[in-house]
PDB file of N, CA and C in Angstrom:
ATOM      1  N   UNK A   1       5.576 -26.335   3.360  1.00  0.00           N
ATOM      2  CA  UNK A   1       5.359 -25.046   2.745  1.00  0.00           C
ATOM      3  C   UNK A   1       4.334 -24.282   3.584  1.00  0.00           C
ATOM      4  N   UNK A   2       4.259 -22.974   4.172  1.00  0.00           N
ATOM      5  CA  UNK A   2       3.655 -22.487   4.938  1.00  0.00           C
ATOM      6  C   UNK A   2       2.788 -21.408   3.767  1.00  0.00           C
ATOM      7  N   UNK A   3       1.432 -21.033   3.944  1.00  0.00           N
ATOM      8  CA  UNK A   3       0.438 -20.790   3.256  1.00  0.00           C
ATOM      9  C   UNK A   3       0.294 -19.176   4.233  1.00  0.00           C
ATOM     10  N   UNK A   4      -0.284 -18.218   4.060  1.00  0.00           N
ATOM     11  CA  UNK A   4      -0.395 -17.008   4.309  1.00  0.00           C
ATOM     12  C   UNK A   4      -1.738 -16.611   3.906  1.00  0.00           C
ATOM     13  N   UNK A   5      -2.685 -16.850   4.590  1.00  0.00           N
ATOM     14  CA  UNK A   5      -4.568 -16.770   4.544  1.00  0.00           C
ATOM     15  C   UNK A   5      -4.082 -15.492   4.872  1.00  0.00           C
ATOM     16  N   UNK A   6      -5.079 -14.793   3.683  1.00  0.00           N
ATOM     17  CA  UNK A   6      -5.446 -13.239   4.209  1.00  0.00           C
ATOM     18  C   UNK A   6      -7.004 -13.317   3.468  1.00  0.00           C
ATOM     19  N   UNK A   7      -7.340 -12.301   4.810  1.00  0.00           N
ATOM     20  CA  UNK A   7      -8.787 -12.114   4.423  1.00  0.00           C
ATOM     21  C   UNK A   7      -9.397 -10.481   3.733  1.00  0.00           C
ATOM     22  N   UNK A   8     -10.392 -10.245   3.021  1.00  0.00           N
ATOM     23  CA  UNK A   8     -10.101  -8.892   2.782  1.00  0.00           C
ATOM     24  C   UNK A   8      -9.904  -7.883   3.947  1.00  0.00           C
ATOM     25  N   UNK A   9     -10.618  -7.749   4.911  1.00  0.00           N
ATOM     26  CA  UNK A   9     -10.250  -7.288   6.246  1.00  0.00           C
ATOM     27  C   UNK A   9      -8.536  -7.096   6.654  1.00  0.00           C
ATOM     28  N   UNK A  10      -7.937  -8.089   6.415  1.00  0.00           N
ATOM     29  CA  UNK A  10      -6.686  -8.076   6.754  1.00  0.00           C
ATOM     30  C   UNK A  10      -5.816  -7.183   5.587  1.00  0.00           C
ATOM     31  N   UNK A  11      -6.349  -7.376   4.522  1.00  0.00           N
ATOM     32  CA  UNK A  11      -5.893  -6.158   3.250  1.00  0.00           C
ATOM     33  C   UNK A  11      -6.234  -4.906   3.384  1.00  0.00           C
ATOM     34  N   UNK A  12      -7.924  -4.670   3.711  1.00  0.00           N
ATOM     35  CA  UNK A  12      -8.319  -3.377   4.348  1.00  0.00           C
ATOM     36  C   UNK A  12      -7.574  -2.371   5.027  1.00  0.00           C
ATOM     37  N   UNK A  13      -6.998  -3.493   6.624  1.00  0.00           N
ATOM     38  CA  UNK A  13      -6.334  -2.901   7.659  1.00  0.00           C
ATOM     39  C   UNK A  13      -5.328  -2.797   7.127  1.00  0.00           C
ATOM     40  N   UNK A  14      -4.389  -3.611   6.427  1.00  0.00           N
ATOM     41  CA  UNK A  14      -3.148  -3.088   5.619  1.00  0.00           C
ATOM     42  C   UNK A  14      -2.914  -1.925   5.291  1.00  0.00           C
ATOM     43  N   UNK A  15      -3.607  -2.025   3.981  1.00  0.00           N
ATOM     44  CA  UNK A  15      -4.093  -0.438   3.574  1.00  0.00           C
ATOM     45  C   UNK A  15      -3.901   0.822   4.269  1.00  0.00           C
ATOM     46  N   UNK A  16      -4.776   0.626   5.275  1.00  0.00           N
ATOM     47  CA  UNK A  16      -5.663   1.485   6.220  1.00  0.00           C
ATOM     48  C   UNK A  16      -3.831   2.009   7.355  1.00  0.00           C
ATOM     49  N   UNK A  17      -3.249   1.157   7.421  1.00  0.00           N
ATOM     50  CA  UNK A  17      -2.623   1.229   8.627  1.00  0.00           C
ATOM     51  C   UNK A  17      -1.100   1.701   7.347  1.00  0.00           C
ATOM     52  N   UNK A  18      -0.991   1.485   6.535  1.00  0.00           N
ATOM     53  CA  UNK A  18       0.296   1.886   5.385  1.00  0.00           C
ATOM     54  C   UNK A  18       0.059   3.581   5.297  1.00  0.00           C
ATOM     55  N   UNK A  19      -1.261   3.683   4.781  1.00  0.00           N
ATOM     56  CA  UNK A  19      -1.600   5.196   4.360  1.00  0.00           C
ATOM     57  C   UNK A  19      -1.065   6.248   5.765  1.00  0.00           C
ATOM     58  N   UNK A  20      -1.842   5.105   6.774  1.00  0.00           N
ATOM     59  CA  UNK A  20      -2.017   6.021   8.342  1.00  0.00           C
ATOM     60  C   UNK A  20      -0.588   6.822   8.766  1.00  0.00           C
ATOM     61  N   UNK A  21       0.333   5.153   8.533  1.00  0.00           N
ATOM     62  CA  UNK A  21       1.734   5.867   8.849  1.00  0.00           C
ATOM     63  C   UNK A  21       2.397   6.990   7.906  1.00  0.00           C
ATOM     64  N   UNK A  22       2.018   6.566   6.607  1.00  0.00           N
ATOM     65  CA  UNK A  22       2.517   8.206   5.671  1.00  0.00           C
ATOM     66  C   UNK A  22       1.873   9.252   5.770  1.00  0.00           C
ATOM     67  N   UNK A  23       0.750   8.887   6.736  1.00  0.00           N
ATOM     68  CA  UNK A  23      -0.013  10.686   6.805  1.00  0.00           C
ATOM     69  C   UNK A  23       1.180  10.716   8.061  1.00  0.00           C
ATOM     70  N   UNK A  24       1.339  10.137   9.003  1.00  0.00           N
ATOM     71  CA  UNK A  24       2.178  10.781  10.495  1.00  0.00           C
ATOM     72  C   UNK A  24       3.672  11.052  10.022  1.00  0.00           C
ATOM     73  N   UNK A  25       4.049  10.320   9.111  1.00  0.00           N
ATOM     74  CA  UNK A  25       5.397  10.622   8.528  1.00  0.00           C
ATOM     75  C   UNK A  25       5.539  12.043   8.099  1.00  0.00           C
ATOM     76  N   UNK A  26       4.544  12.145   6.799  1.00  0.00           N
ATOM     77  CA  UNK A  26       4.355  13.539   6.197  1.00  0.00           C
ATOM     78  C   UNK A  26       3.892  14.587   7.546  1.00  0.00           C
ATOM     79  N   UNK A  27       3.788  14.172   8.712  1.00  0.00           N
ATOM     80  CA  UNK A  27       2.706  15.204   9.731  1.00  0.00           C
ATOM     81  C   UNK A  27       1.733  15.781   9.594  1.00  0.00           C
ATOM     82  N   UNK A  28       0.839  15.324   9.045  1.00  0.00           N
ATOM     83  CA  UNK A  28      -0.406  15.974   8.908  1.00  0.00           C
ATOM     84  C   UNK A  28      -1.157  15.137   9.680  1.00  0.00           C
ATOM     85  N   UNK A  29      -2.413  16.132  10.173  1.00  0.00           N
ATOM     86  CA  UNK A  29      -3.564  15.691  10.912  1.00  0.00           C
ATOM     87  C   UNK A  29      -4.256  14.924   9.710  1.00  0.00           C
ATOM     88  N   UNK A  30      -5.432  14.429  10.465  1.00  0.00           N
ATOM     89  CA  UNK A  30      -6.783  13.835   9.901  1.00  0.00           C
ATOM     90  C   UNK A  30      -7.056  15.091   8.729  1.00  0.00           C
ATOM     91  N   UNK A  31      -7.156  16.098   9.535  1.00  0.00           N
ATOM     92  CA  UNK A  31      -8.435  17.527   8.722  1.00  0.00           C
ATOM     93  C   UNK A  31      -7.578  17.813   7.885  1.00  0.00           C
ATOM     94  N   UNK A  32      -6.232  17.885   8.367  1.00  0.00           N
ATOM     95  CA  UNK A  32      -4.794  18.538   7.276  1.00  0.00           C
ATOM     96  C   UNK A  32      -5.093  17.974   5.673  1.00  0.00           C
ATOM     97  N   UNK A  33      -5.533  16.249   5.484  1.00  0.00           N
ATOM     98  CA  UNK A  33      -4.915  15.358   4.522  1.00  0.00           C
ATOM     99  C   UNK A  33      -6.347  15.552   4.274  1.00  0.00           C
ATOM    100  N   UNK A  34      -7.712  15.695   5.223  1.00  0.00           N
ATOM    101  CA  UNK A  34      -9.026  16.105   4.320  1.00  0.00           C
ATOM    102  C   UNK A  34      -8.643  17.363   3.415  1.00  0.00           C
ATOM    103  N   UNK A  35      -8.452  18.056   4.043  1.00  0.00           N
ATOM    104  CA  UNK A  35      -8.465  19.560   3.321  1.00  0.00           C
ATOM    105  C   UNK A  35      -7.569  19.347   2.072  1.00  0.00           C
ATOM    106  N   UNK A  36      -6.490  18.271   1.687  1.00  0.00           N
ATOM    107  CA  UNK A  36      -5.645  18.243   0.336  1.00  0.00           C
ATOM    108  C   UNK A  36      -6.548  17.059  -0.453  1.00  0.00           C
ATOM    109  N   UNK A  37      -6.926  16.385   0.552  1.00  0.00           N
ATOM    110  CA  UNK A  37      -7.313  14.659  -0.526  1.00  0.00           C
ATOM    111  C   UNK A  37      -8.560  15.226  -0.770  1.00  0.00           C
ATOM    112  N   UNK A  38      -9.580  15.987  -0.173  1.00  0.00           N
ATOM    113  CA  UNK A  38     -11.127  15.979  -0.485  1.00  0.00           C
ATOM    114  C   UNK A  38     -11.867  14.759   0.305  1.00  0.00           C
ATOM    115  N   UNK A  39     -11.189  14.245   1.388  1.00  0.00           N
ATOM    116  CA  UNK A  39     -11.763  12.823   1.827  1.00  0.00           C
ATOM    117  C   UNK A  39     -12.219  13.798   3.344  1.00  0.00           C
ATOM    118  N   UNK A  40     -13.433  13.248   3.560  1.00  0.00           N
ATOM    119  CA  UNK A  40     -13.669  13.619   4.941  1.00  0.00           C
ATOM    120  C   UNK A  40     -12.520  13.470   5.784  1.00  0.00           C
ATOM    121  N   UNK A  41     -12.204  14.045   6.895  1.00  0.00           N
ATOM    122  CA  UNK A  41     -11.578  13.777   7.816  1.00  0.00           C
ATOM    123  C   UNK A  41     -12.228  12.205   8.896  1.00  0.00           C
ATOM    124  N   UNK A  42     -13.363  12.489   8.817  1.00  0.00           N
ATOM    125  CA  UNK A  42     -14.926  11.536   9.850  1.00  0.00           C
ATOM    126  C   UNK A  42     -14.094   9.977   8.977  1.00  0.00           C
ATOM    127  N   UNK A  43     -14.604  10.270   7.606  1.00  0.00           N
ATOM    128  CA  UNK A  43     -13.913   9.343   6.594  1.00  0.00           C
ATOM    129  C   UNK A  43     -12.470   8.206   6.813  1.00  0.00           C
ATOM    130  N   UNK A  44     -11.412   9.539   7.122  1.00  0.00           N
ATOM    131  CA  UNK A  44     -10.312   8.718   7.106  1.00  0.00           C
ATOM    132  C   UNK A  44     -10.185   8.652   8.535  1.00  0.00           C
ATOM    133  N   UNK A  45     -10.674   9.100   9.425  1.00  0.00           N
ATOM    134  CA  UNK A  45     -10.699   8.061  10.872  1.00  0.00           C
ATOM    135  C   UNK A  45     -11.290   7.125  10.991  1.00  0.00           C
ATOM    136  N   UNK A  46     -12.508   6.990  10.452  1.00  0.00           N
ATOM    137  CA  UNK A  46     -12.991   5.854   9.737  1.00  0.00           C
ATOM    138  C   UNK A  46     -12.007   4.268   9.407  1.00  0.00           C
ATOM    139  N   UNK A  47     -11.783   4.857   8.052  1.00  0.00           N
ATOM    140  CA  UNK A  47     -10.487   4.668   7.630  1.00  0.00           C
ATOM    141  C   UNK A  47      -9.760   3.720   8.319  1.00  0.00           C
ATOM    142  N   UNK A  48      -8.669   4.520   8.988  1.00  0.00           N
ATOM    143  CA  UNK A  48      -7.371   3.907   9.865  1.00  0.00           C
ATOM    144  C   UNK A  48      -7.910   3.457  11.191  1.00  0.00           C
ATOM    145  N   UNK A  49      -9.624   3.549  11.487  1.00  0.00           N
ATOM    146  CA  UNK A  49      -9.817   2.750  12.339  1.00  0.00           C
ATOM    147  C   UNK A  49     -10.214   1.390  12.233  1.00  0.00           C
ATOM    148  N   UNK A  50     -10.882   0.987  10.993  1.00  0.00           N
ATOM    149  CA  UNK A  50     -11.964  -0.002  10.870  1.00  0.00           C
ATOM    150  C   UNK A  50     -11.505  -0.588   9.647  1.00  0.00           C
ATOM    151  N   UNK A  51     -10.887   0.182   8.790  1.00  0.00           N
ATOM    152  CA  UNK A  51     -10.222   0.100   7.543  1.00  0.00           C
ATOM    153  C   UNK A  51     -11.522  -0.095   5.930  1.00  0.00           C
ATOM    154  N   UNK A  52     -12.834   0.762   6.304  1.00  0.00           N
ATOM    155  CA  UNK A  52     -13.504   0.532   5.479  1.00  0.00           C
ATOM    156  C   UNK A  52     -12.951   2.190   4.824  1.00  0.00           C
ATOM    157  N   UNK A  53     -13.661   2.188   3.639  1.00  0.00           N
ATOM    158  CA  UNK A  53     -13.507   2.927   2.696  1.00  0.00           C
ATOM    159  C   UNK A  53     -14.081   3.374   1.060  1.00  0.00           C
ATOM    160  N   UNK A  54     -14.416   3.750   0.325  1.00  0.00           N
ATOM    161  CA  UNK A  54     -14.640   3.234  -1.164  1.00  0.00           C
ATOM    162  C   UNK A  54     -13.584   3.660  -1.750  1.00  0.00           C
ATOM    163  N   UNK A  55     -13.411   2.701  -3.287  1.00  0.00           N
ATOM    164  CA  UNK A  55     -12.163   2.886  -3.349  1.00  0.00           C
ATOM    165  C   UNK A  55     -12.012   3.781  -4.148  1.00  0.00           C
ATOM    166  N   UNK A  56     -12.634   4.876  -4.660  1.00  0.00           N
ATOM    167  CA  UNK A  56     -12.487   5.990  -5.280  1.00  0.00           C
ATOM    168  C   UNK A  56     -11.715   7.016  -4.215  1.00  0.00           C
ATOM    169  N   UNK A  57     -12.058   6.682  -2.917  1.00  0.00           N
ATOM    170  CA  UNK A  57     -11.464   7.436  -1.825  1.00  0.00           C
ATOM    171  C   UNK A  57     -10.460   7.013  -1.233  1.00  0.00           C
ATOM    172  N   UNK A  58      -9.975   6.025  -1.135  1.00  0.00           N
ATOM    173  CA  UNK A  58      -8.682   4.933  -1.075  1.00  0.00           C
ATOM    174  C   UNK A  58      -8.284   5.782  -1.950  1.00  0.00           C
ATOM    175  N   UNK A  59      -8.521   5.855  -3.497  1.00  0.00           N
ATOM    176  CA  UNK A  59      -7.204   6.364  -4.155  1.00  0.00           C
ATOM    177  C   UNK A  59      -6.841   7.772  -4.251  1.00  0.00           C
ATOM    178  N   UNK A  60      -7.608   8.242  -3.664  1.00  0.00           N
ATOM    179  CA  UNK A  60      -7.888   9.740  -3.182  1.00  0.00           C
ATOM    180  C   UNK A  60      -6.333   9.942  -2.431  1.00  0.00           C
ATOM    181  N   UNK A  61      -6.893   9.683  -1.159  1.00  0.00           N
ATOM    182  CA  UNK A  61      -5.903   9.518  -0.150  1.00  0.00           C
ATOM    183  C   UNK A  61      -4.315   9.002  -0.749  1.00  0.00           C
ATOM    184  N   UNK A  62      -4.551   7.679  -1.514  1.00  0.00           N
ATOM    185  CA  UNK A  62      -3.187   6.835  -1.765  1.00  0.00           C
ATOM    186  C   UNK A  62      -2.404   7.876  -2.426  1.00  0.00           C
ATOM    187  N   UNK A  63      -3.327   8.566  -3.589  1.00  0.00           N
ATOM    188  CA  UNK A  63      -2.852   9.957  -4.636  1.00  0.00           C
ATOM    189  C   UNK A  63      -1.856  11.388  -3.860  1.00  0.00           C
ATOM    190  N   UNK A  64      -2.396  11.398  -2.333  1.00  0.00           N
ATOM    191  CA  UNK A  64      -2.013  12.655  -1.565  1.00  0.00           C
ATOM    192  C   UNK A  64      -0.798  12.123  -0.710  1.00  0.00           C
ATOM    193  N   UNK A  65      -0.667  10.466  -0.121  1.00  0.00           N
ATOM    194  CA  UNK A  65      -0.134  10.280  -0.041  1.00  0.00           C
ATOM    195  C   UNK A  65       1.258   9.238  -0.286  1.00  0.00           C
ATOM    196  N   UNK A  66       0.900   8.946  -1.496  1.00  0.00           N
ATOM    197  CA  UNK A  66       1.899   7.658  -2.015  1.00  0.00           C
ATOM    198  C   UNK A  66       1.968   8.046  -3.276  1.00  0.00           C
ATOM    199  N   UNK A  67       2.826   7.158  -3.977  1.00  0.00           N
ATOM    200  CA  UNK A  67       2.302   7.351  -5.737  1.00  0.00           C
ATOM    201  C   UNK A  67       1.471   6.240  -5.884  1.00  0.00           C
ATOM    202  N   UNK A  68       0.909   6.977  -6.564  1.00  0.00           N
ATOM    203  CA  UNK A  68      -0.525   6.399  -7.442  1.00  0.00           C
ATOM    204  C   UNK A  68       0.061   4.941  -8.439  1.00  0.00           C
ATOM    205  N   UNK A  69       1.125   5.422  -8.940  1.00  0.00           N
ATOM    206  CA  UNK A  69       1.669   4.159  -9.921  1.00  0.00           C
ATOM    207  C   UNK A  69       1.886   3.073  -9.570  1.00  0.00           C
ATOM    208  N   UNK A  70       2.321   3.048  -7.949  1.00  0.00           N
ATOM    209  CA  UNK A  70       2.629   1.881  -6.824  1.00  0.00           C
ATOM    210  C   UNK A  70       1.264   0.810  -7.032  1.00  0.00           C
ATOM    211  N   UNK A  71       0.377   1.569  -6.926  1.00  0.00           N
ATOM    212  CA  UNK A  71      -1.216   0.506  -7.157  1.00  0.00           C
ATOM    213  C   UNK A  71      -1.386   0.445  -8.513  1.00  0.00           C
ATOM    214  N   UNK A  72      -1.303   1.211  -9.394  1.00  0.00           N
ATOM    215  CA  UNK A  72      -1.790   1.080 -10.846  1.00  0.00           C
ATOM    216  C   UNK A  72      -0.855   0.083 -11.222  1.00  0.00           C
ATOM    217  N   UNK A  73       0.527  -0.335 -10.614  1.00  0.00           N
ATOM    218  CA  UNK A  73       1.322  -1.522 -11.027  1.00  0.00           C
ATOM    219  C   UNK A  73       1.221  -2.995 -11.007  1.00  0.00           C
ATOM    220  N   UNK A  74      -0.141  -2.779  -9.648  1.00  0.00           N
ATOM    221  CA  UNK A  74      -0.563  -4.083  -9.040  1.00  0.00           C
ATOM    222  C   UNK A  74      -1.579  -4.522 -10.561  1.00  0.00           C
ATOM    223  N   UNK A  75      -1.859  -3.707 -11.209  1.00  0.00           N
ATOM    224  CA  UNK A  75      -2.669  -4.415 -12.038  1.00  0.00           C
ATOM    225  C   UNK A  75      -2.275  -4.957 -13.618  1.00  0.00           C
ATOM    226  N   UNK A  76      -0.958  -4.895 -13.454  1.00  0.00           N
ATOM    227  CA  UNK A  76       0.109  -5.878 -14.450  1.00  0.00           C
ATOM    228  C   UNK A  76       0.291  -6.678 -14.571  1.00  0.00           C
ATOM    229  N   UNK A  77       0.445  -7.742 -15.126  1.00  0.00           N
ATOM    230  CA  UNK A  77       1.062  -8.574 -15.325  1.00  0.00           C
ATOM    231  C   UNK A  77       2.194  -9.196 -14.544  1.00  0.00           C
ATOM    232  N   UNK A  78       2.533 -10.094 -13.841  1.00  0.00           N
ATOM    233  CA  UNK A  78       3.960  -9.709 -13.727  1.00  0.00           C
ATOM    234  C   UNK A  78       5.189 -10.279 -14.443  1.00  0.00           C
ATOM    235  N   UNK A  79       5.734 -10.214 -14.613  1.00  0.00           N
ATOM    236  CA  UNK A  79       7.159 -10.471 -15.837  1.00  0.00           C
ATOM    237  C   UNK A  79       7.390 -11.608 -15.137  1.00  0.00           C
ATOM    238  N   UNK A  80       7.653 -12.480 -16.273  1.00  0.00           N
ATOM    239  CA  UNK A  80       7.730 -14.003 -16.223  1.00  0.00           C
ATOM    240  C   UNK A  80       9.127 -14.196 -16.274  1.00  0.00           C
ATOM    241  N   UNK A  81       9.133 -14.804 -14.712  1.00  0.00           N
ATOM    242  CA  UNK A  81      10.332 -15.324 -14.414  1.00  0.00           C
ATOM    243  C   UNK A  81      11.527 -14.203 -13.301  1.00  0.00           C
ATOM    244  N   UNK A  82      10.339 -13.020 -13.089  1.00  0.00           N
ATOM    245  CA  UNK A  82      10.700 -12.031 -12.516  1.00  0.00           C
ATOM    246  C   UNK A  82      11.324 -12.229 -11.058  1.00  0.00           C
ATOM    247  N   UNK A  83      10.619 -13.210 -10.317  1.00  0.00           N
ATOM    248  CA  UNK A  83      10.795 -13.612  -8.781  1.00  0.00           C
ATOM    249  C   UNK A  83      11.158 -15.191  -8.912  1.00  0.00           C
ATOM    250  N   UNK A  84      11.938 -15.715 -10.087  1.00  0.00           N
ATOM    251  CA  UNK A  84      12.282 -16.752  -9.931  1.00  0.00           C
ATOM    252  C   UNK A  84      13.436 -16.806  -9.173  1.00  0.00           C
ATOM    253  N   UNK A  85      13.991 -18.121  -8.626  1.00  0.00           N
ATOM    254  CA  UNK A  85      15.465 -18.026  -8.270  1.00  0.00           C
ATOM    255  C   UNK A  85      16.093 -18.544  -8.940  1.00  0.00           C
ATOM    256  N   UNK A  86      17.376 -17.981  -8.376  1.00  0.00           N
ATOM    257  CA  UNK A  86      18.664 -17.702  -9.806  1.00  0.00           C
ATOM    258  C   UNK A  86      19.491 -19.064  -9.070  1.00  0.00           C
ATOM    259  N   UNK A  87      20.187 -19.526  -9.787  1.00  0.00           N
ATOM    260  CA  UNK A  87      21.235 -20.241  -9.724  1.00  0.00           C
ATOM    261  C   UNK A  87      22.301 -20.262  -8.874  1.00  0.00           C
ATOM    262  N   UNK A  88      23.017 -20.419  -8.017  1.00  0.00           N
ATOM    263  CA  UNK A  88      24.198 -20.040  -7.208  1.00  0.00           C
ATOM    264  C   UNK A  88      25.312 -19.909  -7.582  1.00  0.00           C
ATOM    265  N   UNK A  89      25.091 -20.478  -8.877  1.00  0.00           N
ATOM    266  CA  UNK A  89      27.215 -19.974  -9.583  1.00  0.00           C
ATOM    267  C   UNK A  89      26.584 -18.308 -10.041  1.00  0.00           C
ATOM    268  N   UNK A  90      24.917 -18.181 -10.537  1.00  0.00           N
ATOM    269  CA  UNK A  90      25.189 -16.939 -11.061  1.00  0.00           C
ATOM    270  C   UNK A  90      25.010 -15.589  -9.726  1.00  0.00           C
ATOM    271  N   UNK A  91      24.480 -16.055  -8.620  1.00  0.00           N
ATOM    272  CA  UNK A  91      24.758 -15.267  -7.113  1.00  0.00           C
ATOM    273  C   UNK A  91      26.167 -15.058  -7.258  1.00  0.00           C
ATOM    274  N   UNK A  92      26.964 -16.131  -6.708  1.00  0.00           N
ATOM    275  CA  UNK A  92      28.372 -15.936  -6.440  1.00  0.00           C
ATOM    276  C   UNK A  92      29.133 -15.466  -7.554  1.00  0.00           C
ATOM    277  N   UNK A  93      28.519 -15.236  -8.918  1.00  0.00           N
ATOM    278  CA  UNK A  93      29.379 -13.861 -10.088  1.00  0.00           C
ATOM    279  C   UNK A  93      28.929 -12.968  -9.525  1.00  0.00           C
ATOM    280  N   UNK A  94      27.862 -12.493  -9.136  1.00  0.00           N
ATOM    281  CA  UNK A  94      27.380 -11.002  -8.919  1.00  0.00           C
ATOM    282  C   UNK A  94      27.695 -10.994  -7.366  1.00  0.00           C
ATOM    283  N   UNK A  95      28.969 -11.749  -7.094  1.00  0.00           N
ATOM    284  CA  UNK A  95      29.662 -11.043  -5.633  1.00  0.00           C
ATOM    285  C   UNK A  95      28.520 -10.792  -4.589  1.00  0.00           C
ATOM    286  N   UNK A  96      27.532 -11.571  -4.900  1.00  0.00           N
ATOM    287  CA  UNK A  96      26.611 -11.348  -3.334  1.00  0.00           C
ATOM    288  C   UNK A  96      26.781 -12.112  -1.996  1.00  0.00           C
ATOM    289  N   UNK A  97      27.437 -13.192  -2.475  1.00  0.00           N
ATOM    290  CA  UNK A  97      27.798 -14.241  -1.622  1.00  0.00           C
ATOM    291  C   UNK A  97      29.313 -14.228  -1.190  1.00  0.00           C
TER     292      UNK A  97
END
């Protein structure tokens, strides 16, 4: 079974590097996504360089560019039995196989 160490740093840069690409997707500069989020620009180069942040300003940013509900979901529960695996007679009814 292979194990997947993450450190907060490595969540940080996650973060940091997810947001980065939906600001270049959406095309906006650094100053563009200050001037809508209220986050320094200094801030979110900061940011997508080093991946520090507070997280009132993380959700700043996440708010301008993601939905907000995407993270507010992380703090659910998750439904039991949600990511279990299914059976293979019931795959091969639902024609996936």
């Amino acid at each position: 079974m292979n194990y997947l160490l993450l450190s907060e740093g490595d969540v940080q840069l996650a973060f940091a590097e997810h947001l980065k690409e939906r600001r270049k997707k959406a095309k906006m500069s650094r100053e563009a996504l200050a001037k809508k989020s209220t986050v320094p620009a200094s801030t979110i180069k900061k940011f997508e360089v080093i991946g520090l942040i507070s997280f009132r300003q993380l959700l700043l940013l996440w708010q301008t560019l993601d939905d907000l509900t995407r993270l507010y979901d992380l703090t659910k529960a998750p439904t039991q039995g949600k990511n279990a695996p299914t059976p293979i007679d019931q795959e091969l009814n639902n024609g996936l196989y």
